[in-house]
C-alpha atoms as a PDB file:
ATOM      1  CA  UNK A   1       3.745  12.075   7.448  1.00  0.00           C
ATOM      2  CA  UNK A   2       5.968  13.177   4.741  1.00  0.00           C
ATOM      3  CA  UNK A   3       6.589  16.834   3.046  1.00  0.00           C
ATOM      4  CA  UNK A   4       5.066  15.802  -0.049  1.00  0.00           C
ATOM      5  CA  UNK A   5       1.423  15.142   2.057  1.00  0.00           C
ATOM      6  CA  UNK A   6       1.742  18.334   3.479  1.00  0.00           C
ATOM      7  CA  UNK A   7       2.249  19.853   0.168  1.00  0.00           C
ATOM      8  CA  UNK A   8      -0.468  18.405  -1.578  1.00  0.00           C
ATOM      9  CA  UNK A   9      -2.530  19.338   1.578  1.00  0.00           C
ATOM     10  CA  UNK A  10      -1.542  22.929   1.108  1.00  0.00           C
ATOM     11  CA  UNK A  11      -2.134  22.412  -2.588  1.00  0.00           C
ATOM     12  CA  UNK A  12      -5.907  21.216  -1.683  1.00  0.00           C
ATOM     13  CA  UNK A  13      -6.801  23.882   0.321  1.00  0.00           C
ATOM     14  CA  UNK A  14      -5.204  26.597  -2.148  1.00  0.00           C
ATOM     15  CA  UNK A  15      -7.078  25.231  -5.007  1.00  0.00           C
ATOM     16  CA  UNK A  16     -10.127  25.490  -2.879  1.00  0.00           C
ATOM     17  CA  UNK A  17      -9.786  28.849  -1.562  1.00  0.00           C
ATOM     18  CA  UNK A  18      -9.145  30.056  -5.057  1.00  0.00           C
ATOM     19  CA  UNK A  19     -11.910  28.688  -6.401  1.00  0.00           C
ATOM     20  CA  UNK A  20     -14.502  30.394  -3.530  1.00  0.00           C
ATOM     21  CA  UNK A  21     -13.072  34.044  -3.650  1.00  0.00           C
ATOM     22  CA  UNK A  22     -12.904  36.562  -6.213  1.00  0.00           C
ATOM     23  CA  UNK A  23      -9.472  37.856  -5.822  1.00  0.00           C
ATOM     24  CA  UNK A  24      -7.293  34.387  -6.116  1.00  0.00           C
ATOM     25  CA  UNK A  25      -4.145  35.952  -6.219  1.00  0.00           C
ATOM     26  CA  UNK A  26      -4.241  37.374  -2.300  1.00  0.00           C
ATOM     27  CA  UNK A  27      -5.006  34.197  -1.225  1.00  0.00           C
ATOM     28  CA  UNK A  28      -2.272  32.824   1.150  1.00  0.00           C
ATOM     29  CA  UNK A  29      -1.330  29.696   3.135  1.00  0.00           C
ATOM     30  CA  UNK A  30       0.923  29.079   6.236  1.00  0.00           C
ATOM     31  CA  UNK A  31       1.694  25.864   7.477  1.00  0.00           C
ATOM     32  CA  UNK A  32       2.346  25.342  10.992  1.00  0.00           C
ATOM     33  CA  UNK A  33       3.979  22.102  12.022  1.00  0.00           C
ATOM     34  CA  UNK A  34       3.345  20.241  14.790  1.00  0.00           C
ATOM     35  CA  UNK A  35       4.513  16.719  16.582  1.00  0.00           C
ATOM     36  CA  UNK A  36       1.017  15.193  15.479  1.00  0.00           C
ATOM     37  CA  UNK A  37      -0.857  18.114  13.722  1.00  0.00           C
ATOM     38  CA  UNK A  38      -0.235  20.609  11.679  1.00  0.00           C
ATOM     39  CA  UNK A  39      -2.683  23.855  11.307  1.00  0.00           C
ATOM     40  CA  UNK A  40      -3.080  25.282   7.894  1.00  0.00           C
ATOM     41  CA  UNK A  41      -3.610  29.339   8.459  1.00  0.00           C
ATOM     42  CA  UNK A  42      -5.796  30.815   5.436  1.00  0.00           C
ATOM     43  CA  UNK A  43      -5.674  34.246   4.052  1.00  0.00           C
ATOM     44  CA  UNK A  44      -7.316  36.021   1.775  1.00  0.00           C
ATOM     45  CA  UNK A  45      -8.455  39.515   0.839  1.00  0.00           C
ATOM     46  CA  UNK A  46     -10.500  41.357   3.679  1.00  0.00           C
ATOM     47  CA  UNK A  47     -13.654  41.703   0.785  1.00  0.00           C
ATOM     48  CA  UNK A  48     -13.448  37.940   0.291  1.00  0.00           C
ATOM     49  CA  UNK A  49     -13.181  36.562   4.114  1.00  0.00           C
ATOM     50  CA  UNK A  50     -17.120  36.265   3.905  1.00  0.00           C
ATOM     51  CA  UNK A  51     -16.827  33.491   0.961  1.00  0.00           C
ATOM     52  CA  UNK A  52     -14.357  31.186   2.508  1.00  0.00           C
ATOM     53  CA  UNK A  53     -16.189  31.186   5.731  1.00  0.00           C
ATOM     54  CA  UNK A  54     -19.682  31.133   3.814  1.00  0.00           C
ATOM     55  CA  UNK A  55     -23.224  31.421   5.305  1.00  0.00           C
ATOM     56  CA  UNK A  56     -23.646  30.604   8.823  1.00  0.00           C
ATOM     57  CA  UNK A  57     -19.963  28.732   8.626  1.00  0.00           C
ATOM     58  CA  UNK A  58     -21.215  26.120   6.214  1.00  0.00           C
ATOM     59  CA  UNK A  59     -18.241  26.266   3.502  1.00  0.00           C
ATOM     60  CA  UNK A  60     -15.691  26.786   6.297  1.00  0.00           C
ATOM     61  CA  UNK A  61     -17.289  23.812   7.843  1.00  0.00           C
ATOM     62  CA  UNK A  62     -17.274  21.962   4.555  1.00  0.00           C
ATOM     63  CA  UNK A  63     -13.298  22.843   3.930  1.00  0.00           C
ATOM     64  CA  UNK A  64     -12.646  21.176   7.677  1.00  0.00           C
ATOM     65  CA  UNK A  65     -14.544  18.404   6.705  1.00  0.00           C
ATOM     66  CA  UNK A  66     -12.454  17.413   3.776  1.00  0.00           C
ATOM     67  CA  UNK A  67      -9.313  18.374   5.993  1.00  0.00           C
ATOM     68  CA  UNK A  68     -10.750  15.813   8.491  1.00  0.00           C
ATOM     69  CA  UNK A  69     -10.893  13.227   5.717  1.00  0.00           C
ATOM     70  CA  UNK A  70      -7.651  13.525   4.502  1.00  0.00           C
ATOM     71  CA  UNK A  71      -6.651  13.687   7.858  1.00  0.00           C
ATOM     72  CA  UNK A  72      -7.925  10.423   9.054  1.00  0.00           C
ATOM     73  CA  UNK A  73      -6.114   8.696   5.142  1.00  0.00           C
ATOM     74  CA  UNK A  74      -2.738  10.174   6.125  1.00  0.00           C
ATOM     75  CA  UNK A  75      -2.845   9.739   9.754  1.00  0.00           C
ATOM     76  CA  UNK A  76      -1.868  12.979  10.399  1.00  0.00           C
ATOM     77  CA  UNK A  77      -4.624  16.195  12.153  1.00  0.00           C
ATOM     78  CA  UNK A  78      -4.496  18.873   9.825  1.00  0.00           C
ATOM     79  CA  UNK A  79      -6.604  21.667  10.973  1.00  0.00           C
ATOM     80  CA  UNK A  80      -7.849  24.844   8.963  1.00  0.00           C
ATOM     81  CA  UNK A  81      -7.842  28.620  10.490  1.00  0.00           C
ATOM     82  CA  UNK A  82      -9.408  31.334   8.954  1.00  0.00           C
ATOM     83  CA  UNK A  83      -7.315  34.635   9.627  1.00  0.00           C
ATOM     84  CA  UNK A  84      -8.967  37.835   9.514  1.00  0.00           C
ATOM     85  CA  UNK A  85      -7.272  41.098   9.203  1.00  0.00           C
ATOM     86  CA  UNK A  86      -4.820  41.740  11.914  1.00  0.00           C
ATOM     87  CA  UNK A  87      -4.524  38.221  13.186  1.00  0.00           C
ATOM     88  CA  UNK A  88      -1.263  36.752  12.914  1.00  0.00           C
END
């Protein structure tokens, strides 16, 4: 796995985020690198947390799925975590 699949990783999700929630600038994105994963933390504004997870889970669901796919192309687990206010 190189930096420049992580980065377009983070760049995917962003993109995605951004497009779900009404205040787009808040949104933010942590990487956390691992020996054979690495977990992408999302955060957005508290008012927008209900987009990004969606109804029931489905579009938080649907964002994992496309991290699974690109997953299994670069042979690397990326996971997706949803942070809520005061998680860290």
């Amino acid at each position: 796995m190189s930096q420049t699949d992580t980065t377009e990783v983070e760049e995917l999700v962003l993109e995605m985020a951004r497009a779900l929630v009404d205040a787009p600038d808040a949104v933010e994105l942590q990487c956390v690198n691992g020996e054979d994963s690495t977990v992408v933390r999302l955060r957005v504004a508290p008012t927008d947390v209900g987009k990004v997870i969606g109804k029931q889970g489905r579009t938080a669901r649907s964002m994992r799925t496309i991290l699974a796919a690109v997953s299994m192309k670069l042979h690397h687990r990326y996971t997706l975590e949803i942070l809520e206010e005061g998680d860290e």
